[in-house]
PDB file of N, CA and C in Angstrom:
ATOM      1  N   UNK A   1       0.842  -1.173   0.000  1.00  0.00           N
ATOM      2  CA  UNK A   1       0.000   0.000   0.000  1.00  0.00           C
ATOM      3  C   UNK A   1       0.891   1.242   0.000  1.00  0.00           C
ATOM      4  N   UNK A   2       0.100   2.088  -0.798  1.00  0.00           N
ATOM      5  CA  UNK A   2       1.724   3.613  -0.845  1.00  0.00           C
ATOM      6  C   UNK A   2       0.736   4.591  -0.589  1.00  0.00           C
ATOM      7  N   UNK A   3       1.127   5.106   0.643  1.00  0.00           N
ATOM      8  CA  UNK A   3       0.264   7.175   0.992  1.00  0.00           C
ATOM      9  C   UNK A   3       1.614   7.498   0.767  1.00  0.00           C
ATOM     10  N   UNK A   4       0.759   9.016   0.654  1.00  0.00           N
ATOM     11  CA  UNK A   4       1.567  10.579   0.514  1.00  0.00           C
ATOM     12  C   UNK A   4       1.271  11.601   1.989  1.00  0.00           C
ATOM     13  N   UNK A   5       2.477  11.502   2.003  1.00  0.00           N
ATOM     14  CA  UNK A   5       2.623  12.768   3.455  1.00  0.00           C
ATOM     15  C   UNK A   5       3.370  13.576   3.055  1.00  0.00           C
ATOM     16  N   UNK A   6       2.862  14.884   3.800  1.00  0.00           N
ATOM     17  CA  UNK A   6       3.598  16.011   3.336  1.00  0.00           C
ATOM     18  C   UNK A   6       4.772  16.570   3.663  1.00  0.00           C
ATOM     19  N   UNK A   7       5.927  16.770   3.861  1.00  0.00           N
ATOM     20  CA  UNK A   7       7.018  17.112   4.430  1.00  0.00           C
ATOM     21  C   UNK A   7       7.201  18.591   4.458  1.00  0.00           C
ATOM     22  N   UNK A   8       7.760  19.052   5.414  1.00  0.00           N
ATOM     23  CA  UNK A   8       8.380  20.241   5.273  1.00  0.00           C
ATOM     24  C   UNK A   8      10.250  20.387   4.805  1.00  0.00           C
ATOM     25  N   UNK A   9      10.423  21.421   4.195  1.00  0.00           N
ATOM     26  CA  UNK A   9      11.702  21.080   3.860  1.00  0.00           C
ATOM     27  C   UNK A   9      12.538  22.527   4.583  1.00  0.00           C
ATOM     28  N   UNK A  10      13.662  23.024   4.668  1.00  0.00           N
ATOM     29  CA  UNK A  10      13.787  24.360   5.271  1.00  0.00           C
ATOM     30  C   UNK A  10      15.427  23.996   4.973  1.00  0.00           C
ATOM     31  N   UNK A  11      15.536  25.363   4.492  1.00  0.00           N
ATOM     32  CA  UNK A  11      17.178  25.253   3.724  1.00  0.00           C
ATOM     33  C   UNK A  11      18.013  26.171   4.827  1.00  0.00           C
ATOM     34  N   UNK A  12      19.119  25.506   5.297  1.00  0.00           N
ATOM     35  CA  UNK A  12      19.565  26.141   6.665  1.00  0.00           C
ATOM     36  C   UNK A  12      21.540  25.934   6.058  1.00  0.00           C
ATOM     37  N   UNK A  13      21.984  27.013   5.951  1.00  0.00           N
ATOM     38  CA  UNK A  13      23.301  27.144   5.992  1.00  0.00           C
ATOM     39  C   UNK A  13      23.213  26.499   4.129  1.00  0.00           C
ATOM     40  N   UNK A  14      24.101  25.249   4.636  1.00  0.00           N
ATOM     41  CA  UNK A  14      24.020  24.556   3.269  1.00  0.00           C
ATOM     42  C   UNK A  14      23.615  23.147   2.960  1.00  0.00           C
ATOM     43  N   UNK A  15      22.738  22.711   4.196  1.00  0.00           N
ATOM     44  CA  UNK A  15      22.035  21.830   4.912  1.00  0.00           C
ATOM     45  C   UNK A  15      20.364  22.025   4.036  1.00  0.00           C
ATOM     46  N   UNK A  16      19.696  21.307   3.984  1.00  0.00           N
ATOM     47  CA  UNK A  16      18.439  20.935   3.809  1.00  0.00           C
ATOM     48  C   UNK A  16      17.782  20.325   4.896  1.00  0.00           C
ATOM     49  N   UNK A  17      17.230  20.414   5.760  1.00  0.00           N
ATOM     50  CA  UNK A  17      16.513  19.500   6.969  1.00  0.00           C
ATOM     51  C   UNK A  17      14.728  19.414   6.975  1.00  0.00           C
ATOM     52  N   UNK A  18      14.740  18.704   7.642  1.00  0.00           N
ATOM     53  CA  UNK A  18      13.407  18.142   6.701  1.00  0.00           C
ATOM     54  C   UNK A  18      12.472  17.384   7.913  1.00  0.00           C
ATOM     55  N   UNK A  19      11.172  17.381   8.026  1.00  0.00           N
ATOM     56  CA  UNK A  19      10.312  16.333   8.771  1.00  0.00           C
ATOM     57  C   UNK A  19       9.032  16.000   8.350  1.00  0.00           C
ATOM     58  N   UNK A  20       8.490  15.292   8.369  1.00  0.00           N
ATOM     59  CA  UNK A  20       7.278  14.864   8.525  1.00  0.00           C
ATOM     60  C   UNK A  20       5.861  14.867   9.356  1.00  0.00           C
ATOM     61  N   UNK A  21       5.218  16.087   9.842  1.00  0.00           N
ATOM     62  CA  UNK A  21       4.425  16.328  10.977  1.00  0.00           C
ATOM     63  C   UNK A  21       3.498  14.917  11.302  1.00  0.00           C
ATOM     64  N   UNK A  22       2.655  14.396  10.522  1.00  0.00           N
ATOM     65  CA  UNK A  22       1.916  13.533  10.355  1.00  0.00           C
ATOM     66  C   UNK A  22       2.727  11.799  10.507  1.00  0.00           C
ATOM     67  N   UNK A  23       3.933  11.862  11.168  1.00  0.00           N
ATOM     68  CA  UNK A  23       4.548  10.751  11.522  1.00  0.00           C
ATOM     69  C   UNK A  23       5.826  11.428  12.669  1.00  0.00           C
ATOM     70  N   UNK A  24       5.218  11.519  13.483  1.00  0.00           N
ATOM     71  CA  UNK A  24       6.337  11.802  14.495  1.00  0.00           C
ATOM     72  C   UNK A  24       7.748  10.898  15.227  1.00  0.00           C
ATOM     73  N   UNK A  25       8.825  11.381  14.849  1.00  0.00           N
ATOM     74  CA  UNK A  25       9.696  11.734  14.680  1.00  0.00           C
ATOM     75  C   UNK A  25      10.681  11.238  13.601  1.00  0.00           C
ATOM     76  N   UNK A  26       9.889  11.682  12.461  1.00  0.00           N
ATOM     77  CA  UNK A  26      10.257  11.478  11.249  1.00  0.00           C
ATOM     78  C   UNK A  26      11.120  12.861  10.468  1.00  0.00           C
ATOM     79  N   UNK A  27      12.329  12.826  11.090  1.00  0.00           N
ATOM     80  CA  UNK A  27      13.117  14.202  10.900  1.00  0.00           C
ATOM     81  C   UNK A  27      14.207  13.579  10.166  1.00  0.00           C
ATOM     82  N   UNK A  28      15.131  14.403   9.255  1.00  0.00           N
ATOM     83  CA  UNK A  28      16.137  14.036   8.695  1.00  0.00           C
ATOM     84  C   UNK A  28      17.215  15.593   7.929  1.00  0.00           C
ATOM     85  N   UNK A  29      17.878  14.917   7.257  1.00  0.00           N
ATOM     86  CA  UNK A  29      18.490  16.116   6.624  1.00  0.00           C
ATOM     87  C   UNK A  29      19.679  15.809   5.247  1.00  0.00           C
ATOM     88  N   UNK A  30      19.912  16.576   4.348  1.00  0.00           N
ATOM     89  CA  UNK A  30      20.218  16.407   3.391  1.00  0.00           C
ATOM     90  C   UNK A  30      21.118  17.853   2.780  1.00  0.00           C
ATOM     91  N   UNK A  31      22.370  17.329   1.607  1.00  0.00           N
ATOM     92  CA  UNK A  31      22.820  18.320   1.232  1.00  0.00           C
ATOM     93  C   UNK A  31      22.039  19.220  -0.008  1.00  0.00           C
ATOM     94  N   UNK A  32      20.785  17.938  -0.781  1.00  0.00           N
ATOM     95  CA  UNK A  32      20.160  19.260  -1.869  1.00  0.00           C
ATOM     96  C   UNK A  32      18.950  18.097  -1.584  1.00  0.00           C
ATOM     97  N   UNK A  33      17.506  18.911  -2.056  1.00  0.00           N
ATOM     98  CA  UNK A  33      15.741  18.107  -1.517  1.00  0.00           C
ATOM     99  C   UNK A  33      16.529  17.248  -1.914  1.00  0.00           C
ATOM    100  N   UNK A  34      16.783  16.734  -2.935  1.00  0.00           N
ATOM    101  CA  UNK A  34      16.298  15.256  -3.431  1.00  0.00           C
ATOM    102  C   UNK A  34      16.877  14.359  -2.309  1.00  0.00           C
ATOM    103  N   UNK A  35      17.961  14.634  -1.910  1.00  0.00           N
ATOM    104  CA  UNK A  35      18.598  13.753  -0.934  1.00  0.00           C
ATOM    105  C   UNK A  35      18.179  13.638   0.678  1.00  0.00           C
ATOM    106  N   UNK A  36      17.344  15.054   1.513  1.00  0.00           N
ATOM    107  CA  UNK A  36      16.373  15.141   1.939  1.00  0.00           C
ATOM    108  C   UNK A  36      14.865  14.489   1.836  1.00  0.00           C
ATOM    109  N   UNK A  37      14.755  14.354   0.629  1.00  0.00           N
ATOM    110  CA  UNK A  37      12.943  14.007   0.100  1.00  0.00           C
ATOM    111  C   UNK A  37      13.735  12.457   0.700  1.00  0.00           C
ATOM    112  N   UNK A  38      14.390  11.724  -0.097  1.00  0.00           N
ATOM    113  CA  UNK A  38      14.744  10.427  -0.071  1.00  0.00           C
ATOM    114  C   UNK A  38      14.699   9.934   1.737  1.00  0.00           C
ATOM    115  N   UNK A  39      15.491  10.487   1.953  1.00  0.00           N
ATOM    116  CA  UNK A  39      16.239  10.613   3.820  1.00  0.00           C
ATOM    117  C   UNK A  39      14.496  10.318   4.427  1.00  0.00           C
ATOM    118  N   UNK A  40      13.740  11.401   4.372  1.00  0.00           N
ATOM    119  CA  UNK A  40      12.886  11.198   4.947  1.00  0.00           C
ATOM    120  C   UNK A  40      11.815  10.094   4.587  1.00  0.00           C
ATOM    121  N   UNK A  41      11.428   9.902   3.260  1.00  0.00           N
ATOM    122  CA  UNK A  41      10.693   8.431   2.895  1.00  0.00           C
ATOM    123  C   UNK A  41      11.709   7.670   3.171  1.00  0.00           C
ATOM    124  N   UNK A  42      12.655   7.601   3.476  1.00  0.00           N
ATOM    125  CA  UNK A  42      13.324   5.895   4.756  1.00  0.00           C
ATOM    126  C   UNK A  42      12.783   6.364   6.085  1.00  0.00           C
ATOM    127  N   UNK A  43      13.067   7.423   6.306  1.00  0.00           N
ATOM    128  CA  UNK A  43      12.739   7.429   7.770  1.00  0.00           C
ATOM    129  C   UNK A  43      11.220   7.248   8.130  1.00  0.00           C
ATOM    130  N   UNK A  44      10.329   7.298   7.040  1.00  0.00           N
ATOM    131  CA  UNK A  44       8.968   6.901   7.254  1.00  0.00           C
ATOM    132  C   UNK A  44       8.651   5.885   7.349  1.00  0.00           C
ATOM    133  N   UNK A  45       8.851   5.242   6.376  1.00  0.00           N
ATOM    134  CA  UNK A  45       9.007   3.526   5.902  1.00  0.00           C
ATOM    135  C   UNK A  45       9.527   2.817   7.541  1.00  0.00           C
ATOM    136  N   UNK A  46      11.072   3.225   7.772  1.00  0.00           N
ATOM    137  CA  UNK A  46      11.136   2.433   8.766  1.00  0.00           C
ATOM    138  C   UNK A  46      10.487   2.643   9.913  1.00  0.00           C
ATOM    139  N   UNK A  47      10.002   3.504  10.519  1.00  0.00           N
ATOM    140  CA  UNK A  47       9.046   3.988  11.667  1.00  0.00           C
ATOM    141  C   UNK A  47       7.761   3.669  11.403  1.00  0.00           C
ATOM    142  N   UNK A  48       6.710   3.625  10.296  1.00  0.00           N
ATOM    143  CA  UNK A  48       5.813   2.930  10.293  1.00  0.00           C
ATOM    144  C   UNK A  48       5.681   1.295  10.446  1.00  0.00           C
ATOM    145  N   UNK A  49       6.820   0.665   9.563  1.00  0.00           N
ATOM    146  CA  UNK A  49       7.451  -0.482   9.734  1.00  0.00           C
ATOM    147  C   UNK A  49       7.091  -1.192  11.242  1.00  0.00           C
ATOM    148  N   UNK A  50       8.221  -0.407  11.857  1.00  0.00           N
ATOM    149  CA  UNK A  50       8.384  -0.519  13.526  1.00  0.00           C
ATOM    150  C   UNK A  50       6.947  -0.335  14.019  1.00  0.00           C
ATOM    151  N   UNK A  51       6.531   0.324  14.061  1.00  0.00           N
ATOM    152  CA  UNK A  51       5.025   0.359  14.746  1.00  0.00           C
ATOM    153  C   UNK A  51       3.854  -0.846  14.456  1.00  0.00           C
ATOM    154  N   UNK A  52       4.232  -0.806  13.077  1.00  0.00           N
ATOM    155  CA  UNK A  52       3.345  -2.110  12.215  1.00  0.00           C
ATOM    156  C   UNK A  52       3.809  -3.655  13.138  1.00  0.00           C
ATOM    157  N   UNK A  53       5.428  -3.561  13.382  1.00  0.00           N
ATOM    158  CA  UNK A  53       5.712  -4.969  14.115  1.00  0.00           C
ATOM    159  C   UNK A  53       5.083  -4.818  15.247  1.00  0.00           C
ATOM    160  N   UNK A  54       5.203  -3.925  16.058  1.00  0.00           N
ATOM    161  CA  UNK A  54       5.118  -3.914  17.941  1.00  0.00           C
ATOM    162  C   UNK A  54       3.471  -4.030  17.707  1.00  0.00           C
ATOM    163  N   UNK A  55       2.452  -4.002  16.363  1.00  0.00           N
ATOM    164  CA  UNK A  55       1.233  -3.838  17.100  1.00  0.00           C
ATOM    165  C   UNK A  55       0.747  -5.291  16.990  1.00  0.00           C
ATOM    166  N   UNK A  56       1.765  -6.012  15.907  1.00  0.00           N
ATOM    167  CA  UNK A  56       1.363  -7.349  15.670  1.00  0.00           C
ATOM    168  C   UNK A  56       2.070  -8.446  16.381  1.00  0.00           C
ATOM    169  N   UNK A  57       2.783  -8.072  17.329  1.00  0.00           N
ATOM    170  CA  UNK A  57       4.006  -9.199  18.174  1.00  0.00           C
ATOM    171  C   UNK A  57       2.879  -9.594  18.899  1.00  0.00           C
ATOM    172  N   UNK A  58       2.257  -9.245  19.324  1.00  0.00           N
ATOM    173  CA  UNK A  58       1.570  -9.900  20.178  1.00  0.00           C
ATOM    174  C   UNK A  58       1.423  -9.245  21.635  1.00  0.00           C
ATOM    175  N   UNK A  59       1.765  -8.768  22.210  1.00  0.00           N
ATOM    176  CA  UNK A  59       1.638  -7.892  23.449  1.00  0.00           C
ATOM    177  C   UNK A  59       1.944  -8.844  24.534  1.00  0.00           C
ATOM    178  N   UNK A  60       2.604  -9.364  25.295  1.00  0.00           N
ATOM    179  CA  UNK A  60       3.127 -10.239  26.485  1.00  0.00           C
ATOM    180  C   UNK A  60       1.606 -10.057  27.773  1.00  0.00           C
ATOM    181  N   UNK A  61       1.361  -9.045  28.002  1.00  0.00           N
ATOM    182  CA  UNK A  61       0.540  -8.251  29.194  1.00  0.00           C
ATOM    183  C   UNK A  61      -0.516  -7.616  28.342  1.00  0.00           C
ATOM    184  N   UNK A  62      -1.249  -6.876  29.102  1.00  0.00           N
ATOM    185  CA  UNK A  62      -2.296  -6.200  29.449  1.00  0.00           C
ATOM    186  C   UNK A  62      -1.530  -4.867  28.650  1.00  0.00           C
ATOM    187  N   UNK A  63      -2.367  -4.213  27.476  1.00  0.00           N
ATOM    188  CA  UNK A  63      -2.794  -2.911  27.015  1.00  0.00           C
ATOM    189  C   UNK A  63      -3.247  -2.207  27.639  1.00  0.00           C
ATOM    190  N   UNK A  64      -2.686  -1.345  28.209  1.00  0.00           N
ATOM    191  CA  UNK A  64      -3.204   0.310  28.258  1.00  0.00           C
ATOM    192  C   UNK A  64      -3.195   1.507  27.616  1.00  0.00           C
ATOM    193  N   UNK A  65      -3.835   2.256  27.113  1.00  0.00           N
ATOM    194  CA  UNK A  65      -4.129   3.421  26.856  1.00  0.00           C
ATOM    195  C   UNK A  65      -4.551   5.051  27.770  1.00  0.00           C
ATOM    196  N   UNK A  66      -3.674   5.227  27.771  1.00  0.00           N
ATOM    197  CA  UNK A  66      -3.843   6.743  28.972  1.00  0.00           C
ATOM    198  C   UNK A  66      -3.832   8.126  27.957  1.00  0.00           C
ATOM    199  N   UNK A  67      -3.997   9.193  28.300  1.00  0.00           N
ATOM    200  CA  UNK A  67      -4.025  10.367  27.936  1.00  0.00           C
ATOM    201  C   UNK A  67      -3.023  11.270  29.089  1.00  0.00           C
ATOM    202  N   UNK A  68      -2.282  12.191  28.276  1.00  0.00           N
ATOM    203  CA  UNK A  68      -1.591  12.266  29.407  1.00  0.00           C
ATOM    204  C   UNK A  68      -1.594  14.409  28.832  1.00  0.00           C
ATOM    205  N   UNK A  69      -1.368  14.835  29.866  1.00  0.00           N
ATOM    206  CA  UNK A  69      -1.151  16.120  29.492  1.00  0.00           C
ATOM    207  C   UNK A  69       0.637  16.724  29.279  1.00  0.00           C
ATOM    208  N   UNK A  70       0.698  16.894  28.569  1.00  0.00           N
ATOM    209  CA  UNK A  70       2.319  17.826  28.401  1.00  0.00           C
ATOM    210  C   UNK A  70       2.437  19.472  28.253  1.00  0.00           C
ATOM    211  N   UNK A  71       2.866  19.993  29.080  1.00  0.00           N
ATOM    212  CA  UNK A  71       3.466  21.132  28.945  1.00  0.00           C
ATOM    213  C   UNK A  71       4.530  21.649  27.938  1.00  0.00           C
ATOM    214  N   UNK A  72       3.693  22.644  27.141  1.00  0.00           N
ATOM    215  CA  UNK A  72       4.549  23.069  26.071  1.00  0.00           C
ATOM    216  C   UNK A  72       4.620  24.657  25.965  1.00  0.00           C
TER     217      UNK A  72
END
């Protein structure tokens, strides 16, 4: 299955750095986009990846779900 997320890109010195809001902490960085754009579809891939395993391992215990407040 292939989605599209949107990235931000932001050109800093001579750096390209880059994230993904809609997949948190999907940050990266690059010397020109293309190498940025790339950087970050791995870093998506493997972080969805990872999440996709831990929801299907099986869980050892008891699931919880909390809400928690953070100060920002």
């Amino acid at each position: 299955m292939e989605q599209t997320f949107e990235a931000t890109i932001e050109k800093r010195d001579r750096w390209y750095i880059g994230w993904v809001d809609a997949v948190p902490g999907a940050f990266s960085q690059g010397r020109t986009i293309k190498e940025v754009q790339e950087n970050l579809k791995e870093a998506v891939q493997l972080i969805l990846e990872t999440q996709r395993e831990m929801r299907s391992s099986g869980a050892a215990g008891e699931i919880l779900r909390r809400k928690i407040q953070v100060q920002v």
